[in-house]
N, C-alpha and C. Protein backbone atom coordinates (compact mmCIF):
# COMPACT_ATOMS: atom_id res chain seq x y z
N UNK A 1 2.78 1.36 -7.41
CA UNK A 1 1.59 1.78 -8.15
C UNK A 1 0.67 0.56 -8.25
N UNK A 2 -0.35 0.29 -7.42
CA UNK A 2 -1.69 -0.23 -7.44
C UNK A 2 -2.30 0.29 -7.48
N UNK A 3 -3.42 -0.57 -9.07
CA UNK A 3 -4.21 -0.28 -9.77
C UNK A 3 -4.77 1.18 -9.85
N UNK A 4 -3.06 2.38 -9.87
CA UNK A 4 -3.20 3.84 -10.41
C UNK A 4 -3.06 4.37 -9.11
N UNK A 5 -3.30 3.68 -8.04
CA UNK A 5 -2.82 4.52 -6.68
C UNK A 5 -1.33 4.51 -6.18
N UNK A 6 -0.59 4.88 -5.74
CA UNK A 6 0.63 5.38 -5.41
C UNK A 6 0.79 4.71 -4.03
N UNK A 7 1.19 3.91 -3.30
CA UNK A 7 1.22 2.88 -2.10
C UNK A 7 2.71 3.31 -1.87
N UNK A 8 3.02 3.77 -0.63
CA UNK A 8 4.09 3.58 -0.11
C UNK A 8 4.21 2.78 1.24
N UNK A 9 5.43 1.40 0.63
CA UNK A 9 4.99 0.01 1.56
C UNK A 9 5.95 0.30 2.75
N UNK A 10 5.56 0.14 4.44
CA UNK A 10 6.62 0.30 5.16
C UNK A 10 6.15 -0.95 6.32
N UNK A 11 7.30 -1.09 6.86
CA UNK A 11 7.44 -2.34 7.66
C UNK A 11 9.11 -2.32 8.63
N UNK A 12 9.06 -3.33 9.50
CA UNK A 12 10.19 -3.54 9.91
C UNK A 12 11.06 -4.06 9.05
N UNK A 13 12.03 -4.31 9.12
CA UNK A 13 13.03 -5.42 8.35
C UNK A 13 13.25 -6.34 8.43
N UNK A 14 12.38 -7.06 7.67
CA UNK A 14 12.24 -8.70 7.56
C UNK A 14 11.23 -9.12 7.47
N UNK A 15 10.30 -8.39 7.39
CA UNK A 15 8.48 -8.17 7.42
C UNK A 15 7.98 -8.99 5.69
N UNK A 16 8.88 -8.65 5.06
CA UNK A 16 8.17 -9.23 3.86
C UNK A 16 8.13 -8.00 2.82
N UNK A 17 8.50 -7.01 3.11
CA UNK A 17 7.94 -5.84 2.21
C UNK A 17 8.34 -6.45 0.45
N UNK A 18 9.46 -6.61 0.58
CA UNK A 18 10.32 -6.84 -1.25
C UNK A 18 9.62 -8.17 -1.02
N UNK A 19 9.55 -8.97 -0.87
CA UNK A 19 8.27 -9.88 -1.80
C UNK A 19 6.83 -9.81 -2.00
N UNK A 20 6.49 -9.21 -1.04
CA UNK A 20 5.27 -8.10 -1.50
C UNK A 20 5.31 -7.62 -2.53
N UNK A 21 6.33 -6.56 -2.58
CA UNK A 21 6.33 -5.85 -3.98
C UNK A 21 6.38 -6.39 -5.07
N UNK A 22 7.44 -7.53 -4.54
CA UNK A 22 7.94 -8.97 -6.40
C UNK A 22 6.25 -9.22 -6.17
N UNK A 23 5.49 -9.89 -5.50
CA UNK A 23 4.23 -10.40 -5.27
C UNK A 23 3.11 -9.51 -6.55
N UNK A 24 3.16 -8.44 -6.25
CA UNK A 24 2.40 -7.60 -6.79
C UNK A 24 3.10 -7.08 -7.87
N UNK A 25 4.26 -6.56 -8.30
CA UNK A 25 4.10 -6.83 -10.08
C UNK A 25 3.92 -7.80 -10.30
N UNK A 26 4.28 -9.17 -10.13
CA UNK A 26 3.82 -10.05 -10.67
C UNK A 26 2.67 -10.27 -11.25
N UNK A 27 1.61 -9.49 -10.26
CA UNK A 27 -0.09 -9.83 -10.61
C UNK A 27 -0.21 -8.36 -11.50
N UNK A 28 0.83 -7.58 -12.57
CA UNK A 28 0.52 -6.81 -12.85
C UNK A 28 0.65 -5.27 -12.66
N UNK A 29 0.87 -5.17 -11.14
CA UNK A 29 1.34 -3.51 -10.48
C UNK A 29 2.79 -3.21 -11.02
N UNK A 30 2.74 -1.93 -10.64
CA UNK A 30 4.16 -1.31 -10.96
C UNK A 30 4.99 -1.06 -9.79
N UNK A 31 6.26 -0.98 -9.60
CA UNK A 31 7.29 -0.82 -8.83
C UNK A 31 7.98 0.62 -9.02
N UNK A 32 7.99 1.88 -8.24
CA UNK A 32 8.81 2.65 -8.12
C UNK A 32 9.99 2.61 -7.41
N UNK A 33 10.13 2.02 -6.12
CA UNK A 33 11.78 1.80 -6.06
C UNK A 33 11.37 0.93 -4.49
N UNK A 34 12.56 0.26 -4.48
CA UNK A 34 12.59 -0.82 -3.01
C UNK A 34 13.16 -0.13 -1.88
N UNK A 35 14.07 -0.41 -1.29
CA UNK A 35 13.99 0.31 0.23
C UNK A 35 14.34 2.23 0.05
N UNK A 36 14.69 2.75 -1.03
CA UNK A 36 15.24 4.05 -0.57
C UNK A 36 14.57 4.66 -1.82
N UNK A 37 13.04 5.06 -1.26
CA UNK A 37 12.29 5.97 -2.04
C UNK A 37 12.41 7.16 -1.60
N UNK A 38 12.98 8.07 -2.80
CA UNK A 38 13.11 9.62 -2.81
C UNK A 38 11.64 10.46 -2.16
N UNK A 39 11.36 11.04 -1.58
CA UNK A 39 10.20 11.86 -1.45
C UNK A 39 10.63 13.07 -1.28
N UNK A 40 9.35 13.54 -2.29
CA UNK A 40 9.40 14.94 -2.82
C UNK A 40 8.35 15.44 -2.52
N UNK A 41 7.92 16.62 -2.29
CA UNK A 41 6.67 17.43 -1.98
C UNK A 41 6.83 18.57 -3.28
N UNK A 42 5.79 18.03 -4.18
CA UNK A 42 5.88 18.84 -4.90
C UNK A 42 4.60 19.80 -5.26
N UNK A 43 3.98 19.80 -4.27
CA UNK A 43 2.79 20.88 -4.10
C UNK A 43 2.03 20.95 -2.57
N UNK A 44 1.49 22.10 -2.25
CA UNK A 44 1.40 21.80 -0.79
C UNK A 44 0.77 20.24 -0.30
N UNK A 45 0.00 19.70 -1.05
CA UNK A 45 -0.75 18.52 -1.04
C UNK A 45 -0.26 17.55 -1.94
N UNK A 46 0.99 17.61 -2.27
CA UNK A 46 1.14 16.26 -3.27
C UNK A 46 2.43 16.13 -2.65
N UNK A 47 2.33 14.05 -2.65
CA UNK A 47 4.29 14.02 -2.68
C UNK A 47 4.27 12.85 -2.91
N UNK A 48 5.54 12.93 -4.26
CA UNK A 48 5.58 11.88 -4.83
C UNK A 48 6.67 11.03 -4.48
N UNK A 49 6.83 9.98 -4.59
CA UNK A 49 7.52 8.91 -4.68
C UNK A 49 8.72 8.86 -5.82
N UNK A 50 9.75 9.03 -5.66
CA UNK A 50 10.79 8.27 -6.62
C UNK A 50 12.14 7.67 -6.41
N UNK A 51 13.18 6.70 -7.41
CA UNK A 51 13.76 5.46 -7.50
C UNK A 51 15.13 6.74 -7.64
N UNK A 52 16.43 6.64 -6.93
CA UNK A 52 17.10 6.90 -6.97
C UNK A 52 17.95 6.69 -8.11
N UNK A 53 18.16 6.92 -9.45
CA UNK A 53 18.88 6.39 -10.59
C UNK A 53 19.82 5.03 -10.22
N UNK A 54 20.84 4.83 -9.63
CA UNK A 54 21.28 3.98 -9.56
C UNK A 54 20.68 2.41 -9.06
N UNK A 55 19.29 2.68 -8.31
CA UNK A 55 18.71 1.74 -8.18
C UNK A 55 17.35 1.67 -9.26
N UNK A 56 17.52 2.24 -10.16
CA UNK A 56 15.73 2.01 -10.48
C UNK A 56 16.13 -0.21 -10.95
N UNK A 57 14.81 -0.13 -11.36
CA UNK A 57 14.50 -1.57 -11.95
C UNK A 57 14.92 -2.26 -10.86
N UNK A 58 15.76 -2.43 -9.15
CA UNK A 58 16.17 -3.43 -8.86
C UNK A 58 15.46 -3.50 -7.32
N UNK A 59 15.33 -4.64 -7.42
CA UNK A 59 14.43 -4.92 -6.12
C UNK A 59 15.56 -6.63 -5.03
N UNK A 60 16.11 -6.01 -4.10
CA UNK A 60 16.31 -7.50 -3.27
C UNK A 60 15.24 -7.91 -2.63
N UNK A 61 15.52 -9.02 -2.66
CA UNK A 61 14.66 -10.03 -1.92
C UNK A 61 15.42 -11.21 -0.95
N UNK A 62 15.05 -11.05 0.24
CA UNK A 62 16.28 -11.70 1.01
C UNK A 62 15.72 -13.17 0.72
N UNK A 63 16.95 -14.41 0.58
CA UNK A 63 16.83 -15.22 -0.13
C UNK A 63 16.85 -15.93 -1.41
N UNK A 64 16.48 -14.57 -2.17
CA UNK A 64 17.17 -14.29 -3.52
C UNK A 64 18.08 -13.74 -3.94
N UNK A 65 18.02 -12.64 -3.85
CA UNK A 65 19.42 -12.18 -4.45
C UNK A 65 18.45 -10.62 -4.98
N UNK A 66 19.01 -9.63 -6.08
CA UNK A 66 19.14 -8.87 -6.80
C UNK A 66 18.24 -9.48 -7.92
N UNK A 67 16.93 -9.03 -7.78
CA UNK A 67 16.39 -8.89 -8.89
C UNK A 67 15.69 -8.04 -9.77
N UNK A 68 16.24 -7.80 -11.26
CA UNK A 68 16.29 -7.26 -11.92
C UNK A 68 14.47 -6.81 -12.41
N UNK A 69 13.72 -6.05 -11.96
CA UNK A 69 12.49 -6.18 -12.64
C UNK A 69 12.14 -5.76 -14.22
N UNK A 70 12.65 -5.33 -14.85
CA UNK A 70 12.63 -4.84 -15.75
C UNK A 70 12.95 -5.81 -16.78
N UNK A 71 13.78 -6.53 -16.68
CA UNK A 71 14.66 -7.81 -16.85
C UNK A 71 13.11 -8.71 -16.73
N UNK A 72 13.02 -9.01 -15.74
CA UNK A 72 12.13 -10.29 -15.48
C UNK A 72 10.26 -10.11 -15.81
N UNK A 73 10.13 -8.12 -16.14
CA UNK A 73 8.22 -8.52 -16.33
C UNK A 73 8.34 -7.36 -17.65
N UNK A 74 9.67 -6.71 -17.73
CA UNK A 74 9.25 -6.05 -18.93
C UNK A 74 9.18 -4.17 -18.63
N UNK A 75 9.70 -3.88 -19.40
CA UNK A 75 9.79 -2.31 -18.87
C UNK A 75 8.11 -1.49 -18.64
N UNK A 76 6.80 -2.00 -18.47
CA UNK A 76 5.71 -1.79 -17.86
C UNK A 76 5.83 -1.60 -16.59
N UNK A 77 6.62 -2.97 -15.97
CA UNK A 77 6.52 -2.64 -14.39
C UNK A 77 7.11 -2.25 -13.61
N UNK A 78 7.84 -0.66 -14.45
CA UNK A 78 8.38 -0.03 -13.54
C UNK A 78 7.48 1.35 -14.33
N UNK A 79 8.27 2.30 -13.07
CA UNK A 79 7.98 3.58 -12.86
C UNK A 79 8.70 3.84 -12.63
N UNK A 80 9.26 5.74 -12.66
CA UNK A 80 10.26 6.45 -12.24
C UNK A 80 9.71 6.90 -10.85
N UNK A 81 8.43 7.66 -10.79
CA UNK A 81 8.23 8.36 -10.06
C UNK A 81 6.39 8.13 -9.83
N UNK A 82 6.18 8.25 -8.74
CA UNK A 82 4.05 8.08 -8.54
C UNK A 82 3.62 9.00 -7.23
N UNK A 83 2.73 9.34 -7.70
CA UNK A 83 2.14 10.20 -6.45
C UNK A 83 2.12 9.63 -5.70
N UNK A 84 2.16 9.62 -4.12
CA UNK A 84 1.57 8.62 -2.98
C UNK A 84 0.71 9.02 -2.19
N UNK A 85 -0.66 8.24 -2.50
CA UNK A 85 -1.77 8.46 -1.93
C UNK A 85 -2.14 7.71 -0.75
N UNK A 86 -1.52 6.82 -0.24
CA UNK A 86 -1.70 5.77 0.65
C UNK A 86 -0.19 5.59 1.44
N UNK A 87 -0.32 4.94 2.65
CA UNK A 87 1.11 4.52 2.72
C UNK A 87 0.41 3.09 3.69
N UNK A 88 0.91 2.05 3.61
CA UNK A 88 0.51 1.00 4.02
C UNK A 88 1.45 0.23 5.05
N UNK A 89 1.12 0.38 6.15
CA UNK A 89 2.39 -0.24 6.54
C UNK A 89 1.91 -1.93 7.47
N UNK A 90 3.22 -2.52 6.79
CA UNK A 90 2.79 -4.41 7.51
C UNK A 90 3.20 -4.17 8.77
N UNK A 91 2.48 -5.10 9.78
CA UNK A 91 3.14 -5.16 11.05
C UNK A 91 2.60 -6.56 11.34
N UNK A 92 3.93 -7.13 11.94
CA UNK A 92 3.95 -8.40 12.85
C UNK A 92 2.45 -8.28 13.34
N UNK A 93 1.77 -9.29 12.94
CA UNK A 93 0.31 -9.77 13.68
C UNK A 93 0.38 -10.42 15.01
N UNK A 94 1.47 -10.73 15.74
CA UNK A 94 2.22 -10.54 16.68
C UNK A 94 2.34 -9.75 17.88
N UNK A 95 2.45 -8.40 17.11
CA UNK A 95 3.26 -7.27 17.83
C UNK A 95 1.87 -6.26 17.69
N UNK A 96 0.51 -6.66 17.20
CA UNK A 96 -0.46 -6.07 16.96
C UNK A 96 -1.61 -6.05 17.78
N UNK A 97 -1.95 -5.33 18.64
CA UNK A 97 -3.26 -5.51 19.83
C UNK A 97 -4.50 -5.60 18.69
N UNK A 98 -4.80 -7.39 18.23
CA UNK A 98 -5.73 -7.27 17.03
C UNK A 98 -7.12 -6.88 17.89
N UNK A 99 -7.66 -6.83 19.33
CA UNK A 99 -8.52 -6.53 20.00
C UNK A 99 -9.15 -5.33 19.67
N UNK A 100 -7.69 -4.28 19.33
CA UNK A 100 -8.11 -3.05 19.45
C UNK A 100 -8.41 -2.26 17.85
N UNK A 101 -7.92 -3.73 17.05
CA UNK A 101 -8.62 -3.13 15.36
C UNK A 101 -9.58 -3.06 15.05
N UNK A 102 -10.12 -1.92 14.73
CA UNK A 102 -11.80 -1.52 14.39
C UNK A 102 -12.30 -2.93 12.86
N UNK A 103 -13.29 -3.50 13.32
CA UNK A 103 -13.45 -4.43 12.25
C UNK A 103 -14.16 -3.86 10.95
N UNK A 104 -14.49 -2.71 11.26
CA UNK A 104 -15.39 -2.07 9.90
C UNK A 104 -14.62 -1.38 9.12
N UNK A 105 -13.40 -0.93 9.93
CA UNK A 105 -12.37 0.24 9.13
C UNK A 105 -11.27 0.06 9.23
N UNK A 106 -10.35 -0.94 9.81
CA UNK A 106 -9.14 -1.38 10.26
C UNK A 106 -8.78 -0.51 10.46
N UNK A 107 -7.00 -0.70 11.26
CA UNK A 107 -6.27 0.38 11.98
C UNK A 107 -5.79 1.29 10.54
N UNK A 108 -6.83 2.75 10.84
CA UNK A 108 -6.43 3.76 9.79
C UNK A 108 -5.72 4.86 10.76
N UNK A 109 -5.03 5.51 10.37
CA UNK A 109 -4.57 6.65 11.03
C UNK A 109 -3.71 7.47 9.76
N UNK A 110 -3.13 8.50 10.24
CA UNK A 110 -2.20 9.41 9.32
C UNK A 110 -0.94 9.51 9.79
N UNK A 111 -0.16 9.73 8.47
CA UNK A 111 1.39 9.70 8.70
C UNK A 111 1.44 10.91 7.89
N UNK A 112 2.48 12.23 8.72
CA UNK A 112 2.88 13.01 7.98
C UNK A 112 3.98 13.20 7.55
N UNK A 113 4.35 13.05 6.00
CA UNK A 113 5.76 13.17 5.61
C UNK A 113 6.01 14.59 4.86
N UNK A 114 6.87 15.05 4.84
CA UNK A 114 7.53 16.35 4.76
C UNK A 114 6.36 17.58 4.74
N UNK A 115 5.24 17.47 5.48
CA UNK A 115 4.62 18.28 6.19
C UNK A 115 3.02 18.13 5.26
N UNK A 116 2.92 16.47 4.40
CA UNK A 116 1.73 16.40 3.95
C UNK A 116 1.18 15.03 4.91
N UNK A 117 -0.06 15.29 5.33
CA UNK A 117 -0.59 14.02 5.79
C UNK A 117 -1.55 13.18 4.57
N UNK A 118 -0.97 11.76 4.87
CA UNK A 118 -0.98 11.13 3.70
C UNK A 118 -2.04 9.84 4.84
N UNK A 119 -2.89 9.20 4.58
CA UNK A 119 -3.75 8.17 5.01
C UNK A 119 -2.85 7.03 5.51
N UNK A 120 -2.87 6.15 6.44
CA UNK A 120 -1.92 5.04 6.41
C UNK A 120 -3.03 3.83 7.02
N UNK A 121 -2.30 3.00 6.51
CA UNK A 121 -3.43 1.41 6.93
C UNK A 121 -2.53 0.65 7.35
N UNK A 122 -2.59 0.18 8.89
CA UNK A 122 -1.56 -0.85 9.24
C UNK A 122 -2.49 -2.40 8.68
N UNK A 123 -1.37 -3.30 8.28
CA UNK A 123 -2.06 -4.89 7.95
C UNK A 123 -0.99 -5.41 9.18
N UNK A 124 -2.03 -6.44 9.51
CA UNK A 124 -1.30 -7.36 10.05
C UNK A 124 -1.04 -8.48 9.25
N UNK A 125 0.38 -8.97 9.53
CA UNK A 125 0.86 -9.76 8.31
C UNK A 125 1.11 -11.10 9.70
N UNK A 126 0.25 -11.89 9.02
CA UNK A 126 1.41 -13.56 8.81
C UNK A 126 1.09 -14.17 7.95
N UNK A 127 1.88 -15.69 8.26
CA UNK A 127 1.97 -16.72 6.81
C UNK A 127 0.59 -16.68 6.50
N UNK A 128 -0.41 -16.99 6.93
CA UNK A 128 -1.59 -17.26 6.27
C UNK A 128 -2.18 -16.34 5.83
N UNK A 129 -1.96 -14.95 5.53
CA UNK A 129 -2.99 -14.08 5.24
C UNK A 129 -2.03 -13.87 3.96
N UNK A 130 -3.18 -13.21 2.47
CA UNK A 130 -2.10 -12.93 1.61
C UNK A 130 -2.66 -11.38 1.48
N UNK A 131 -1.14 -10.68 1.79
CA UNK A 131 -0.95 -9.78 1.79
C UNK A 131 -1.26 -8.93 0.37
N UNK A 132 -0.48 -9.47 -0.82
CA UNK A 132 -1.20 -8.77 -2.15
C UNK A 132 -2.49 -8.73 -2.31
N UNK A 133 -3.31 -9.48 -1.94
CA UNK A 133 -5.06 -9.37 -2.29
C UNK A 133 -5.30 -7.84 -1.00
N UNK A 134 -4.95 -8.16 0.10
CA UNK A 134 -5.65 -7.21 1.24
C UNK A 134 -4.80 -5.46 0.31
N UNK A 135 -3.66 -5.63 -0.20
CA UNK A 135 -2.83 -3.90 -0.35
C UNK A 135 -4.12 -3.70 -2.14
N UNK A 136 -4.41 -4.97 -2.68
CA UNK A 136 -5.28 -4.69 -3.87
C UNK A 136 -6.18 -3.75 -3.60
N UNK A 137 -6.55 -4.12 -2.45
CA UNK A 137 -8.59 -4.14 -1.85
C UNK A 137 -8.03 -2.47 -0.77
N UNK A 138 -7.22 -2.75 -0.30
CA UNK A 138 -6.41 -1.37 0.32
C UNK A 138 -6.40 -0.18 -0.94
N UNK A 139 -5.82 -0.61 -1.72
CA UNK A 139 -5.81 0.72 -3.40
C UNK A 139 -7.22 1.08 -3.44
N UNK A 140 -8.04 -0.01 -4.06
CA UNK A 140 -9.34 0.15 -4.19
C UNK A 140 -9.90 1.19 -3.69
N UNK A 141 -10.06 0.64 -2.01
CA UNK A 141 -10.71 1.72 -0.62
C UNK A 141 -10.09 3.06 -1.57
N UNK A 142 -8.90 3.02 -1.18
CA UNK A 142 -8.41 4.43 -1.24
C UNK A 142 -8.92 4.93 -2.36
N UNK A 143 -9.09 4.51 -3.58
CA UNK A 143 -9.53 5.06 -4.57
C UNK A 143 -11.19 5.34 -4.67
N UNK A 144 -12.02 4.72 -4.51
CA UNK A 144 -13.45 5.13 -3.95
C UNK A 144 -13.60 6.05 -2.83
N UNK A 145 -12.63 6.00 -2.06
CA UNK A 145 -12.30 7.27 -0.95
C UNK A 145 -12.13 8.53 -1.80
N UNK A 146 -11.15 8.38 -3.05
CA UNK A 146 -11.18 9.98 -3.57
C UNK A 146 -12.13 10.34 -4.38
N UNK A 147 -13.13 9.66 -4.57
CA UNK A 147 -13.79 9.53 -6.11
C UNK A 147 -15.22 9.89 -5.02
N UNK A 148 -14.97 9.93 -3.46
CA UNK A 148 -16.52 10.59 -2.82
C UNK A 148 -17.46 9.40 -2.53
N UNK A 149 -16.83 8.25 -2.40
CA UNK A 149 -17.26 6.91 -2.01
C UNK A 149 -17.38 6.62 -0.43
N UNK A 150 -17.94 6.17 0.16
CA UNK A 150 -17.92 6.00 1.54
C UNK A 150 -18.65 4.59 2.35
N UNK A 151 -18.10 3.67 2.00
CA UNK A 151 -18.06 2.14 1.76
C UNK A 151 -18.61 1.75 3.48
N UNK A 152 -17.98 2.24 4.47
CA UNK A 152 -18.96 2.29 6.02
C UNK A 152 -20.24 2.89 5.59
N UNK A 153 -20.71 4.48 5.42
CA UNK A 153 -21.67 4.59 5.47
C UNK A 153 -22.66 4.29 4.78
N UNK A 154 -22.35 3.78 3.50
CA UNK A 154 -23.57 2.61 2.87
C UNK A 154 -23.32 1.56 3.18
N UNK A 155 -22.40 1.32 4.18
CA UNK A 155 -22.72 -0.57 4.81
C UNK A 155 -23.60 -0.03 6.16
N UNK A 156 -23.75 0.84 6.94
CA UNK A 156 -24.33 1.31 7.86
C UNK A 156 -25.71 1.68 7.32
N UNK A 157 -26.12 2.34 6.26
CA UNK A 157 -27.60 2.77 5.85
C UNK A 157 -28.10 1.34 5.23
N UNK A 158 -27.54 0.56 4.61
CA UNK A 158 -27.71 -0.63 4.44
C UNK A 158 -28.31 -1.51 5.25
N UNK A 159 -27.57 -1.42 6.77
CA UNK A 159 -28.37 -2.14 7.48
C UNK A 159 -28.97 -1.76 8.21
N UNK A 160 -29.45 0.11 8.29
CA UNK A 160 -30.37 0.67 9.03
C UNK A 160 -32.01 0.03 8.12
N UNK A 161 -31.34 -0.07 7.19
CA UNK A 161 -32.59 -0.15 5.91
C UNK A 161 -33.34 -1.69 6.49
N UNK A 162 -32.44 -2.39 6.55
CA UNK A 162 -32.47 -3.86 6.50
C UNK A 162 -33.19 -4.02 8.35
N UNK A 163 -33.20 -3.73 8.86
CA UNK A 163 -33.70 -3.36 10.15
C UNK A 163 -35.07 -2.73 10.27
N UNK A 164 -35.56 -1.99 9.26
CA UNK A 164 -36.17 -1.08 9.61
C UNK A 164 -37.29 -2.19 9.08
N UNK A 165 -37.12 -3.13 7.87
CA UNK A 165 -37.59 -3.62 7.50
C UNK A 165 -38.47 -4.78 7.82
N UNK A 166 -37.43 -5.48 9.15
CA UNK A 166 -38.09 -6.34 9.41
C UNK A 166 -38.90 -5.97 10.88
């Protein structure tokens, strides 16, 4: 859960996802569950996210160990269960034809899970980029996306304007 949007994080294994997630409660977000999120379709257009009882509150982090979130930021930064409006997935910047990422809209496409298509945003991840600011600014989009916002086409009339002008 960033800032009220529902993010479901996917990646290879070893990508970084669980310190991402420690990353981002930290700055505040909430955690519904680490590698084995329940999904549910609970309306033709909704499907939510949830923490299998035996794992809620716990997040590994390879290198660390078992950590307790609930324990360490306070029973705020969890959740049982969140809609998922986004699904975000990291990929090796590497393993990424960055040639072929649209620079105005990055690589968007759709992922359909149990027969809802849900928006997905690949990031390319390495050491230098920080991943919690770009999945922040990722919520955001998505959320001005539902609210009838359209962030290309007033950067596009923007600079039809700005053109016309001079």
């Amino acid at each position: 859960d960033v800032l009220g949007v529902g993010l479901l994080l996917q990646g290879e294994v070893g990508i970084g996802k669980s310190e991402l997630a420690l990353e981002l409660v930290s700055r505040g977000h909430r955690l519904v569950a680490d590698d084995s999120v329940l999904c549910i379709r609970e309306a033709p257009n909704i499907l939510t996210g949830h923490c299998p009882a035996p794992l809620r509150n716990f997040l590994e982090v390879r290198g660390l160990g078992i950590v307790n979130i609930r324990e360490f930021f306070g029973a705020a930064a969890i959740v049982h269960s969140k809609r998922i409006r986004l699904v975000v997935e990291i990929q090796d910047m590497r393993d990424m034809e960055i040639a072929d990422i649209d620079r105005l809209q990055g690589k968007v496409d759709h992922l359909d899970i149990l027969g809802i298509s849900l928006p997905r945003l690949c990031l390319p991840a390495s050491a230098a980029r920080n991943l919690a600011v770009l999945v922040e600014a990722a919520a955001r989009s998505q959320y001005v996306k539902e609210s009838g916002g359209d962030m290309l086409a007033d950067f596009e009339a923007q600079v039809r304007l700005s053109v016309g002008e001079e």
